[in-house]
PDB file of N, CA and C in Angstrom:
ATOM      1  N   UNK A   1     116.248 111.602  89.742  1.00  0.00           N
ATOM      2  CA  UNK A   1     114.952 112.168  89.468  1.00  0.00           C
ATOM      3  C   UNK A   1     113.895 111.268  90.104  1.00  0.00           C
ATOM      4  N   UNK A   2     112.962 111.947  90.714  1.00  0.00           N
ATOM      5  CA  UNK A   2     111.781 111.537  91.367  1.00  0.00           C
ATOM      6  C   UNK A   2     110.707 111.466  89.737  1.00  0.00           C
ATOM      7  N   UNK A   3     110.132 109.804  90.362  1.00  0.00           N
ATOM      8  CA  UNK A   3     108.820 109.218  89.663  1.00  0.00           C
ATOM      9  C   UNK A   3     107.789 109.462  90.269  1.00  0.00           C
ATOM     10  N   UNK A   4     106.701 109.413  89.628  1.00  0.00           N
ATOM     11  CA  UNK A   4     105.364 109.450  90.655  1.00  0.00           C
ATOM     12  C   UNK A   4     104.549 108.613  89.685  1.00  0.00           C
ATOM     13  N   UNK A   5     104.006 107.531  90.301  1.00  0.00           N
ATOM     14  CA  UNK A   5     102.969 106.669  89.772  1.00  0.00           C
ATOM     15  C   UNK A   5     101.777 107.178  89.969  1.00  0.00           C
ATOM     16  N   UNK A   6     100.697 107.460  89.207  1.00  0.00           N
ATOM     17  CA  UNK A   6      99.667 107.677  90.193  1.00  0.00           C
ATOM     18  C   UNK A   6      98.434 106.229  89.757  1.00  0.00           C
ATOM     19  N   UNK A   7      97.992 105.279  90.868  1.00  0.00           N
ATOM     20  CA  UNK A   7      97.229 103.972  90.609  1.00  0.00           C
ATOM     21  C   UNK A   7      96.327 104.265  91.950  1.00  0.00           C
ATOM     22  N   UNK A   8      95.449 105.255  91.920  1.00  0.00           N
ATOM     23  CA  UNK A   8      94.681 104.963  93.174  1.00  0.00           C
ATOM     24  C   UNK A   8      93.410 105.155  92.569  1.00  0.00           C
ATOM     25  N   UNK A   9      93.476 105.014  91.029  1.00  0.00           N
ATOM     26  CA  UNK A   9      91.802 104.849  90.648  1.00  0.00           C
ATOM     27  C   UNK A   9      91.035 103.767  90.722  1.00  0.00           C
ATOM     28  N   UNK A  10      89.957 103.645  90.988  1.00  0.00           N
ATOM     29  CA  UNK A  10      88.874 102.558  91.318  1.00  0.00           C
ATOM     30  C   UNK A  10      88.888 101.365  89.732  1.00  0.00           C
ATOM     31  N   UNK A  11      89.430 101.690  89.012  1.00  0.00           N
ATOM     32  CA  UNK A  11      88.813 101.111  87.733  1.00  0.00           C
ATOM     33  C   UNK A  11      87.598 100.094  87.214  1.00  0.00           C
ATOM     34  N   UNK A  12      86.643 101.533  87.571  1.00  0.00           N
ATOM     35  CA  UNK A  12      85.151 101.001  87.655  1.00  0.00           C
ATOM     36  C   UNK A  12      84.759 100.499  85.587  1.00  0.00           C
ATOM     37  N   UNK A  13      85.668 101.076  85.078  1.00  0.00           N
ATOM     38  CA  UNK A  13      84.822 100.611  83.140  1.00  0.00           C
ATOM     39  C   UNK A  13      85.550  99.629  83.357  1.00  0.00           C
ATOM     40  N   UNK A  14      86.785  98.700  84.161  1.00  0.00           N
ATOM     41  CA  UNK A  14      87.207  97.432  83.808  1.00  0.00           C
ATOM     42  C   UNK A  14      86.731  96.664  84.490  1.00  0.00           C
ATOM     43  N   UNK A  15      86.121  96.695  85.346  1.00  0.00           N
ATOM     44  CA  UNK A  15      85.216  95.859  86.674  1.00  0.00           C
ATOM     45  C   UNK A  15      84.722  94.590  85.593  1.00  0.00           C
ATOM     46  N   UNK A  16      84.094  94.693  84.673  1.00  0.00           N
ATOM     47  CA  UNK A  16      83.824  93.388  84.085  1.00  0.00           C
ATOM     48  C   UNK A  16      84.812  92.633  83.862  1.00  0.00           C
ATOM     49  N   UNK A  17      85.777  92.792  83.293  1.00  0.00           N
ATOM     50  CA  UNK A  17      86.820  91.901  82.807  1.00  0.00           C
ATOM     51  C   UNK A  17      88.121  92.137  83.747  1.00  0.00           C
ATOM     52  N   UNK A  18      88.185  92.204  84.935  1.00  0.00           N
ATOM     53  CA  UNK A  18      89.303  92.972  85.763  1.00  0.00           C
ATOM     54  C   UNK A  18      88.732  91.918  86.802  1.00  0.00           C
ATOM     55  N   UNK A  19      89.741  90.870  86.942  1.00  0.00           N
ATOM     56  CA  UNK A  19      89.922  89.644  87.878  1.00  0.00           C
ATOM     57  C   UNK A  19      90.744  89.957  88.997  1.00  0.00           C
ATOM     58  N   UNK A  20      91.651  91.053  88.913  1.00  0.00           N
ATOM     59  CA  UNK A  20      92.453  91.239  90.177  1.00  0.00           C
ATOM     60  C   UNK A  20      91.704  93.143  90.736  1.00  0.00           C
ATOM     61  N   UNK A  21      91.965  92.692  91.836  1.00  0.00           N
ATOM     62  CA  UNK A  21      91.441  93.678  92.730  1.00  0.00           C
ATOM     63  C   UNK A  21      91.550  95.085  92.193  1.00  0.00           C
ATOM     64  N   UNK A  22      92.927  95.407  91.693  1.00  0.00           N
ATOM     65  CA  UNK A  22      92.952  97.169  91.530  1.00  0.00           C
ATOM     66  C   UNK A  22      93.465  96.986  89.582  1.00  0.00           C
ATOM     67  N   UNK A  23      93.432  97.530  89.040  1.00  0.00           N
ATOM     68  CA  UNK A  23      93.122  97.409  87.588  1.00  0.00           C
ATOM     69  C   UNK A  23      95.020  97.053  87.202  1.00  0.00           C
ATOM     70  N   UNK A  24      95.311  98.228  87.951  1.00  0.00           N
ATOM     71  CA  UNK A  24      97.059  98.248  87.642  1.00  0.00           C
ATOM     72  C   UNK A  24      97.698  96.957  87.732  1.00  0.00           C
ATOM     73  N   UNK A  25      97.044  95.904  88.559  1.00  0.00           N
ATOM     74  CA  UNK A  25      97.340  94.517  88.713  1.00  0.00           C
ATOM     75  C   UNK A  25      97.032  93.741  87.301  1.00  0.00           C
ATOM     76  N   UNK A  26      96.283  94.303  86.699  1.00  0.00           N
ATOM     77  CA  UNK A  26      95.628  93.569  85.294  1.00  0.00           C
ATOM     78  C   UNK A  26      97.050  93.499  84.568  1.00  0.00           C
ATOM     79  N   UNK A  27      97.342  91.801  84.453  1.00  0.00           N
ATOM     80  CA  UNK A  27      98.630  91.193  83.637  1.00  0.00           C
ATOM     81  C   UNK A  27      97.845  91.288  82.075  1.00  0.00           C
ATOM     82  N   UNK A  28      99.323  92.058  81.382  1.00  0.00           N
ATOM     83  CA  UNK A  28      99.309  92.082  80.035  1.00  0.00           C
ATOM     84  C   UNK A  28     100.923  91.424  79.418  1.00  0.00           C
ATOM     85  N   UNK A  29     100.440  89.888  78.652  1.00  0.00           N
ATOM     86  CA  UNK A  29     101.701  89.405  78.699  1.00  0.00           C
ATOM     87  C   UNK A  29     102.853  88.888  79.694  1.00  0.00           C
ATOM     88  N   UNK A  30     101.651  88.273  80.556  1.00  0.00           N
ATOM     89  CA  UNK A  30     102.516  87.839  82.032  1.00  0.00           C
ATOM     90  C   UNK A  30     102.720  89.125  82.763  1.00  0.00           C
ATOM     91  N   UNK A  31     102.872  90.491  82.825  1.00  0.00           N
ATOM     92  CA  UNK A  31     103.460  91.238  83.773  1.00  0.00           C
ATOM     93  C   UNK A  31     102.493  92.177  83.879  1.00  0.00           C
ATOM     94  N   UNK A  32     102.150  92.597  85.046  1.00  0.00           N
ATOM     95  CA  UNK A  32     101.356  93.604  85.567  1.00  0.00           C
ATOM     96  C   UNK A  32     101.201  94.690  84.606  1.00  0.00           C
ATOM     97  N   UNK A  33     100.175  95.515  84.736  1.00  0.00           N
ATOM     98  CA  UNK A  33     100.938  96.845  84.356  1.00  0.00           C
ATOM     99  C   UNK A  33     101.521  97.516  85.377  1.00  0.00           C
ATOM    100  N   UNK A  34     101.476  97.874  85.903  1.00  0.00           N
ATOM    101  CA  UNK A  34     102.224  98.556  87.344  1.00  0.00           C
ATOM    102  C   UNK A  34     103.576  97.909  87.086  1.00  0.00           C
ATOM    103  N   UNK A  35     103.715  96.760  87.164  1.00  0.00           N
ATOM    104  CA  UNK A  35     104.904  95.997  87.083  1.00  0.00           C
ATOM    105  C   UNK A  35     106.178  96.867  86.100  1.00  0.00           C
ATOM    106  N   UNK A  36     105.005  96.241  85.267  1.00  0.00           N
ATOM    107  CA  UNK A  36     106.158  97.011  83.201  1.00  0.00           C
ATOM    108  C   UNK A  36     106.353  98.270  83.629  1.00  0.00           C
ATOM    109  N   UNK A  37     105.572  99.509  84.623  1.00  0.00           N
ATOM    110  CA  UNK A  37     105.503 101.095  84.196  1.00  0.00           C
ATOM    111  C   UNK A  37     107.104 101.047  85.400  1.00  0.00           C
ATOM    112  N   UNK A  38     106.814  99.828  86.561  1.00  0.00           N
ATOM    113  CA  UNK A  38     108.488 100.420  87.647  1.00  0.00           C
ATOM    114  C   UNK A  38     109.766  99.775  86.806  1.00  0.00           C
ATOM    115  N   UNK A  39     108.818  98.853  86.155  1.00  0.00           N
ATOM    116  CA  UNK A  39     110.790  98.054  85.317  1.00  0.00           C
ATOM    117  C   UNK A  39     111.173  99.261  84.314  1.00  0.00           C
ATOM    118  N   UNK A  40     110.236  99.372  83.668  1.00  0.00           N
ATOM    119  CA  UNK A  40     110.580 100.938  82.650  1.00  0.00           C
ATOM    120  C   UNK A  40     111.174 102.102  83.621  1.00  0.00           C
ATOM    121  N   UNK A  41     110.599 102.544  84.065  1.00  0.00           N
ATOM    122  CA  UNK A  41     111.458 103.725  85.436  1.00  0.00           C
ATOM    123  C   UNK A  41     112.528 103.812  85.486  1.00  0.00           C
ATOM    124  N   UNK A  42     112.172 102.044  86.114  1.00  0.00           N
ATOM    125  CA  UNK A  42     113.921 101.720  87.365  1.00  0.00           C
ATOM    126  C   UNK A  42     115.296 101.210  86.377  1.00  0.00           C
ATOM    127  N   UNK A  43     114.450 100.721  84.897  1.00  0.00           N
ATOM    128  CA  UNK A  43     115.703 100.753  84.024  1.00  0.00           C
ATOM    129  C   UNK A  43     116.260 102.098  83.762  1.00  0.00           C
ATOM    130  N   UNK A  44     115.492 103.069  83.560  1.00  0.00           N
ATOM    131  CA  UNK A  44     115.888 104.665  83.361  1.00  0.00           C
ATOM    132  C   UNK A  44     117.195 104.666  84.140  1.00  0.00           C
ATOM    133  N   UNK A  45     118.307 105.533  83.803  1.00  0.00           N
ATOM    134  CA  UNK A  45     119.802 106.036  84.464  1.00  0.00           C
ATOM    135  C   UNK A  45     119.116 106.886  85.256  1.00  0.00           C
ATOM    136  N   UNK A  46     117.815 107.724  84.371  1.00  0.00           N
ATOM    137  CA  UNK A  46     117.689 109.393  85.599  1.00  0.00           C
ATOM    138  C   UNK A  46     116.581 109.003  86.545  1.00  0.00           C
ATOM    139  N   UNK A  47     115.948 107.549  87.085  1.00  0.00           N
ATOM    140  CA  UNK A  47     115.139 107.673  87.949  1.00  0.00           C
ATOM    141  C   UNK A  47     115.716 107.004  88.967  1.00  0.00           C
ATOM    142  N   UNK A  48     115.925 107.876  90.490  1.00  0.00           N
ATOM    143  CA  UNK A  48     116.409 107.140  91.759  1.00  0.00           C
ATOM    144  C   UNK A  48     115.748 106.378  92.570  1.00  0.00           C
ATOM    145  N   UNK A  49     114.608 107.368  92.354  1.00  0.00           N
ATOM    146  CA  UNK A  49     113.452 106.831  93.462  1.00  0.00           C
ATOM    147  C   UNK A  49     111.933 107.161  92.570  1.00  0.00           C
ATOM    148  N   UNK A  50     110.886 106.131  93.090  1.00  0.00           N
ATOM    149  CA  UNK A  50     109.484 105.164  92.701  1.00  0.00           C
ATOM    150  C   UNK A  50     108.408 105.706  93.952  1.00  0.00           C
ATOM    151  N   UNK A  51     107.400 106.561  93.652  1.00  0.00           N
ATOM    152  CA  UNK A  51     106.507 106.935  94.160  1.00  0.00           C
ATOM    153  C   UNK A  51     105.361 106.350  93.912  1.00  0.00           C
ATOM    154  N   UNK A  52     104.451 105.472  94.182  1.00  0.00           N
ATOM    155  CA  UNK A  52     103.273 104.688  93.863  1.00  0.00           C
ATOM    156  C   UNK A  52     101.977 105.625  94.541  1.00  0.00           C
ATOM    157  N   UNK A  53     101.289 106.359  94.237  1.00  0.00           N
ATOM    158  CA  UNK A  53      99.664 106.748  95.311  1.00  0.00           C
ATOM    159  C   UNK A  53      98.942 105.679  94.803  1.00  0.00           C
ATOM    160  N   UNK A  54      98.282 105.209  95.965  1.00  0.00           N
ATOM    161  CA  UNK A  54      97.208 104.109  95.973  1.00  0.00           C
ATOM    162  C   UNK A  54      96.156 104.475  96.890  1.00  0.00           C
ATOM    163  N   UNK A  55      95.600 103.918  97.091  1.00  0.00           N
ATOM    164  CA  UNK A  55      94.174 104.136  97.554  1.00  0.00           C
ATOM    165  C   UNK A  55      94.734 103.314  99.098  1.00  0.00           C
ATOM    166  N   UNK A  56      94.180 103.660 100.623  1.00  0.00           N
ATOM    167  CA  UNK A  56      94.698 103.137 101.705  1.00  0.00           C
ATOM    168  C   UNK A  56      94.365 101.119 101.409  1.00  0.00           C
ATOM    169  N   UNK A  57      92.893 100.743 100.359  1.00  0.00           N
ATOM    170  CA  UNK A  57      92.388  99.409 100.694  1.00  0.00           C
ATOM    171  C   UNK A  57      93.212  98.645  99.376  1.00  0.00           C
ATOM    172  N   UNK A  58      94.110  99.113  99.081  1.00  0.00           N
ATOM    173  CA  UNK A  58      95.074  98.618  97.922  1.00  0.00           C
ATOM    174  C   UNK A  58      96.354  98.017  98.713  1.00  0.00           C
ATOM    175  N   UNK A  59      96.046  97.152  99.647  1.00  0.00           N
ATOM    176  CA  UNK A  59      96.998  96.726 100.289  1.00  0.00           C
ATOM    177  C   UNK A  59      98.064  95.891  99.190  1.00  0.00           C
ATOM    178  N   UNK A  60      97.514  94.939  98.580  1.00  0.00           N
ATOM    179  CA  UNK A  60      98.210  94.268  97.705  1.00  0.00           C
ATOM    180  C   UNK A  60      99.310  94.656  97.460  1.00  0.00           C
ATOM    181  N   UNK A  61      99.079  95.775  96.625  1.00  0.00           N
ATOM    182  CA  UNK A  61     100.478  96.479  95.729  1.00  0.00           C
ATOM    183  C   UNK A  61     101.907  96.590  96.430  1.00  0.00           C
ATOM    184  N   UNK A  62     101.537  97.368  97.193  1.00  0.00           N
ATOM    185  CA  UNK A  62     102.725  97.207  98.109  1.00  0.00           C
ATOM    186  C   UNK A  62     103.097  95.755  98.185  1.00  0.00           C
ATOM    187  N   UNK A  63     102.393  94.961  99.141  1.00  0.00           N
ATOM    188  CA  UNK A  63     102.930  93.327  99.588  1.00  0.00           C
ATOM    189  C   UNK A  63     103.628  93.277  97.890  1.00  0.00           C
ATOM    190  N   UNK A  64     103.010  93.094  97.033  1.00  0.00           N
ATOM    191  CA  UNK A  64     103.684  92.479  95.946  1.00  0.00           C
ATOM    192  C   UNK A  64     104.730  93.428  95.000  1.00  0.00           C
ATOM    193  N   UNK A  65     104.392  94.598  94.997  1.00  0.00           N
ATOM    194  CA  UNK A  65     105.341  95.428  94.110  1.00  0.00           C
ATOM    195  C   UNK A  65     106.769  95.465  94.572  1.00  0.00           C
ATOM    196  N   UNK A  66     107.217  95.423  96.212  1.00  0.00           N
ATOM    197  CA  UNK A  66     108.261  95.260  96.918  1.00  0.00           C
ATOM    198  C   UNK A  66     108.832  96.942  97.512  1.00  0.00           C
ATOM    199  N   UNK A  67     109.716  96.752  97.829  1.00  0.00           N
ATOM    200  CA  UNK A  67     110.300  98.468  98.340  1.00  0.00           C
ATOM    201  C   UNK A  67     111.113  98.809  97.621  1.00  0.00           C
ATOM    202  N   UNK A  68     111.721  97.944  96.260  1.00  0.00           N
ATOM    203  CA  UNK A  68     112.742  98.596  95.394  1.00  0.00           C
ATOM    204  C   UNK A  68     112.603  97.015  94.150  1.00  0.00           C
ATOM    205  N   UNK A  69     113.088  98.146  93.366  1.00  0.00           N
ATOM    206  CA  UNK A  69     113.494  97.317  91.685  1.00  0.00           C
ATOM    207  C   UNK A  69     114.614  97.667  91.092  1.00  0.00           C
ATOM    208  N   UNK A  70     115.432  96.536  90.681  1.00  0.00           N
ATOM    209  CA  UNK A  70     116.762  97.036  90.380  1.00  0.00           C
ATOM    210  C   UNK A  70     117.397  97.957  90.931  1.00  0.00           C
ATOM    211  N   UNK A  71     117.674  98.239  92.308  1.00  0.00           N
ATOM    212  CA  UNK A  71     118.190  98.933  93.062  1.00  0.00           C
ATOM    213  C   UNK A  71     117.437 100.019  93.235  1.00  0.00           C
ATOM    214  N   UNK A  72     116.628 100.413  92.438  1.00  0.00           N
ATOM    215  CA  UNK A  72     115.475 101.757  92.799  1.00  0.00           C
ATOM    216  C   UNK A  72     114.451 101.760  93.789  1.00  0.00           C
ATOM    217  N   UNK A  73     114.519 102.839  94.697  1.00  0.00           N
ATOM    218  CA  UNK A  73     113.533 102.354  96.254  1.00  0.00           C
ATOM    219  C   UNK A  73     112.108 102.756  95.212  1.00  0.00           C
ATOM    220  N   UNK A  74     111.263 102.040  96.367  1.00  0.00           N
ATOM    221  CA  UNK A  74     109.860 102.148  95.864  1.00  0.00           C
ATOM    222  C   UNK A  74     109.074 102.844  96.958  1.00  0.00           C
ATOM    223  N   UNK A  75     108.582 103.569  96.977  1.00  0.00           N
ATOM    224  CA  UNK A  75     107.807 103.790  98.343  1.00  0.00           C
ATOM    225  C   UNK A  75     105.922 104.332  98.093  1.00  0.00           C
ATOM    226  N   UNK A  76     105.238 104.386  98.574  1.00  0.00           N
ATOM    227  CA  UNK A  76     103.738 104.390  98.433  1.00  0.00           C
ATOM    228  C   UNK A  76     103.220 105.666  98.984  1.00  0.00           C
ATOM    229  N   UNK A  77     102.337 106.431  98.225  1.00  0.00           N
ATOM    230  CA  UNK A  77     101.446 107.598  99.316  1.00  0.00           C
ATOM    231  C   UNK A  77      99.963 107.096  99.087  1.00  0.00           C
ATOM    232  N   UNK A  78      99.136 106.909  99.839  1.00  0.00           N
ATOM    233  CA  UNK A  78      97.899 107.062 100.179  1.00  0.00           C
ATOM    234  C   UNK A  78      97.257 108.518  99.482  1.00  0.00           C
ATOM    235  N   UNK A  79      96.180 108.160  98.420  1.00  0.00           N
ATOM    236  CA  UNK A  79      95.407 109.239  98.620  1.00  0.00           C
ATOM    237  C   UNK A  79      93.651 109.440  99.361  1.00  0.00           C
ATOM    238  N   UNK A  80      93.693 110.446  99.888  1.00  0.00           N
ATOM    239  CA  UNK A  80      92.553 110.585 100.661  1.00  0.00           C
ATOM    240  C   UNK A  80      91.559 110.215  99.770  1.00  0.00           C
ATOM    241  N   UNK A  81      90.420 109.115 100.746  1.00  0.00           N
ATOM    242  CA  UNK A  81      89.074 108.669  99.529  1.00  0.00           C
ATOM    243  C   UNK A  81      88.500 110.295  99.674  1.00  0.00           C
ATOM    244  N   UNK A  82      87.448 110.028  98.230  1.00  0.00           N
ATOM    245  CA  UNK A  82      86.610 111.463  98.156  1.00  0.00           C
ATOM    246  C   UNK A  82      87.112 112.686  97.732  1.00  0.00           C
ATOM    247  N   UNK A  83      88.482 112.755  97.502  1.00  0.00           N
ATOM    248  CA  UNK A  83      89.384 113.861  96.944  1.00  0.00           C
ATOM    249  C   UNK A  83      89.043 113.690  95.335  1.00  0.00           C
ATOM    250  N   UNK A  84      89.049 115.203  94.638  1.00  0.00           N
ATOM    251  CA  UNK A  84      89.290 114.798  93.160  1.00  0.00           C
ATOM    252  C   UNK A  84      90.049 114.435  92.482  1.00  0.00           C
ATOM    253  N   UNK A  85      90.068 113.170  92.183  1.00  0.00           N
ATOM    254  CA  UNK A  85      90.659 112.550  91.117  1.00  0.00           C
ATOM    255  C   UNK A  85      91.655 112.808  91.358  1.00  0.00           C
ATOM    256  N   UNK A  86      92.280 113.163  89.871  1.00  0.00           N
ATOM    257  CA  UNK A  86      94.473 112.849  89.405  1.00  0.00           C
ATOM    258  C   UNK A  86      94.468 114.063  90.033  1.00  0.00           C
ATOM    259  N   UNK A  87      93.713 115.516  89.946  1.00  0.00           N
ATOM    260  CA  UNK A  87      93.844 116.533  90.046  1.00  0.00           C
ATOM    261  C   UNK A  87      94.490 116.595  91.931  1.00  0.00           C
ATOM    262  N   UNK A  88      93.922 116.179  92.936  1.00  0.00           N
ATOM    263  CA  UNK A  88      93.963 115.847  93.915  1.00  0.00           C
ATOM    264  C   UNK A  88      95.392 115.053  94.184  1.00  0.00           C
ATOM    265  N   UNK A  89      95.540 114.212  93.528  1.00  0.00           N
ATOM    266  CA  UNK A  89      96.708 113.141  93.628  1.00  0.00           C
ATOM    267  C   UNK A  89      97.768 113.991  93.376  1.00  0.00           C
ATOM    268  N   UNK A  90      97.669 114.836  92.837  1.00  0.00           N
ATOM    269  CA  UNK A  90      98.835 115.336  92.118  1.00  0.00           C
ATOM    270  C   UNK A  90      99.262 116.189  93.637  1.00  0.00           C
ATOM    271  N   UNK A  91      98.627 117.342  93.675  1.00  0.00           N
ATOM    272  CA  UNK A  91      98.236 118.039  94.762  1.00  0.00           C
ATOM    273  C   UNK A  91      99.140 117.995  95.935  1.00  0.00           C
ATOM    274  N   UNK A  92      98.548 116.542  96.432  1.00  0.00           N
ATOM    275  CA  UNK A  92      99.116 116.115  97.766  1.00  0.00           C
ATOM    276  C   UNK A  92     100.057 115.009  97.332  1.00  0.00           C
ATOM    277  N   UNK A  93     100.301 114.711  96.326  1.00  0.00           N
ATOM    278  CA  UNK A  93     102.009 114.055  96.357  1.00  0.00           C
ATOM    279  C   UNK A  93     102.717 115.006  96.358  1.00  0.00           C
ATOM    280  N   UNK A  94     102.772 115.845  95.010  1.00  0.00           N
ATOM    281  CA  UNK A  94     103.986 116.449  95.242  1.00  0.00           C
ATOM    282  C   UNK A  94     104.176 117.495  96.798  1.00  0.00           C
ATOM    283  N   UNK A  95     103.117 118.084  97.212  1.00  0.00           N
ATOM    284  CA  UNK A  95     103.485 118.761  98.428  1.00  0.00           C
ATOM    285  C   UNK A  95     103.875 118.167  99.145  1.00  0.00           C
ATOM    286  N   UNK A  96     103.697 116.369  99.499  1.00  0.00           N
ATOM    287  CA  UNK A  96     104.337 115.500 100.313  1.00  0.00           C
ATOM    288  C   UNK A  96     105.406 114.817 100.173  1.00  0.00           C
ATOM    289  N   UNK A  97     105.865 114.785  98.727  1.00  0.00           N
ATOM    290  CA  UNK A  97     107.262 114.387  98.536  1.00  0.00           C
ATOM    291  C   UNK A  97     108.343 115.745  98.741  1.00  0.00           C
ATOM    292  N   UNK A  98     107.727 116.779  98.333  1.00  0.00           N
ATOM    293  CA  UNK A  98     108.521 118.328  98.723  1.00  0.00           C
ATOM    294  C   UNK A  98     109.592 118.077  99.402  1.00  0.00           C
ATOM    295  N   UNK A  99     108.579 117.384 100.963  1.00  0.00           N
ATOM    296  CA  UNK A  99     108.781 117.685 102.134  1.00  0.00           C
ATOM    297  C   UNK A  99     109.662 116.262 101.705  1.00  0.00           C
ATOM    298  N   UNK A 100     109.821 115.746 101.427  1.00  0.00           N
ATOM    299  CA  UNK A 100     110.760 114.071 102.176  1.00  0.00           C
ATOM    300  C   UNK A 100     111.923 114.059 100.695  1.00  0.00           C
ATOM    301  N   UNK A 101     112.060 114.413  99.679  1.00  0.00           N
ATOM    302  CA  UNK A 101     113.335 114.018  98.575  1.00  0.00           C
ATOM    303  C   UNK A 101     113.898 115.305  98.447  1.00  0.00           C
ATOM    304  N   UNK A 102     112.741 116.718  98.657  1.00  0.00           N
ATOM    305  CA  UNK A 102     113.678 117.745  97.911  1.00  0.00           C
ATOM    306  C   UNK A 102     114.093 118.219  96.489  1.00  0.00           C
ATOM    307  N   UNK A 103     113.343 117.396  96.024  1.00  0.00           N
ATOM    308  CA  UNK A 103     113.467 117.275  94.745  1.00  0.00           C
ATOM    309  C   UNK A 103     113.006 118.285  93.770  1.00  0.00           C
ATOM    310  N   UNK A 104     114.132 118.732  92.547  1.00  0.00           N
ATOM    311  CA  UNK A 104     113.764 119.888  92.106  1.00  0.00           C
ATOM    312  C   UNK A 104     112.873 119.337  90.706  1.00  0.00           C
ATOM    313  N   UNK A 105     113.184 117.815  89.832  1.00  0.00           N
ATOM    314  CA  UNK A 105     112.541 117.304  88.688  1.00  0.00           C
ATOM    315  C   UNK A 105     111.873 116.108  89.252  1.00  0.00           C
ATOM    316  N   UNK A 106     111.050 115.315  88.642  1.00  0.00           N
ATOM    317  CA  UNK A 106     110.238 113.996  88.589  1.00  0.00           C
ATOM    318  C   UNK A 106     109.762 113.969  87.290  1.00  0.00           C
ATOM    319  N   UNK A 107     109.178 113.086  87.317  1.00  0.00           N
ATOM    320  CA  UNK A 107     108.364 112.404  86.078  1.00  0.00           C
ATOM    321  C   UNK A 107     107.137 112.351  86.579  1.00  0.00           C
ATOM    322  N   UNK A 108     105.914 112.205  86.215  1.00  0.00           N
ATOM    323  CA  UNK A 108     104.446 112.119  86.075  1.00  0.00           C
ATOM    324  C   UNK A 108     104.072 111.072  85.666  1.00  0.00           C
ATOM    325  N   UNK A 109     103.937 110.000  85.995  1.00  0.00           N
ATOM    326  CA  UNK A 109     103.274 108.591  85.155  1.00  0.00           C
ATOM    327  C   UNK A 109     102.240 107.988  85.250  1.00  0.00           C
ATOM    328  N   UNK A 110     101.113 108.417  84.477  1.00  0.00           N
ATOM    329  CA  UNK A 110      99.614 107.679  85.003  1.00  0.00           C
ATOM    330  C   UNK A 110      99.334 106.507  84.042  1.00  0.00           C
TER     331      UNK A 110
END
């Protein structure tokens, strides 16, 4: 089963207290959140593969999240700036994963 992360929001209400660049980076208890949401996934039996949308200037995540966890690939989609919101994200992942896993289930994880 296909995951889909979706982390390409700006997290403009945490900007005060949000020391790392994209919010999903904000450590709770030593570990990212982004971190905890792929170890939760990639421990799952039914998830194969890790879909992340990020924003194109979210370089970080990638460098640090890696291309797989516990044997689960990880891979990234870009969402277009100026698109609406989750509504948008949703949109153009799944029509773009369609096309590349085939996949008939996923999960939704914001």
């Amino acid at each position: 089963m296909l995951a889909v992360i979706l982390e390409a929001g700006k997290g403009t209400r945490l900007q005060s207290v949000n020391v790392c660049s994209s919010k999903c980076l904000l450590p709770i208890n030593g570990i990212s959140m982004l971190g905890k949401k792929i170890k939760q996934l990639a421990q799952s039996e039914y998830i194969d593969k890790i879909i992340i949308v990020i924003r194109k200037e979210q370089t970080e995540i990638p460098q640090l999240m890696g291309k797989q966890c516990m044997n689960v690939p990880i891979s990234f989609a870009f969402q277009e700036e100026g698109k609406n919101g989750i509504v948008n994200a949703q949109i153009y992942d799944f029509s773009w994963n369609a096309r590349i896993c085939k996949c008939k289930w996923f999960v939704l994880w914001q």
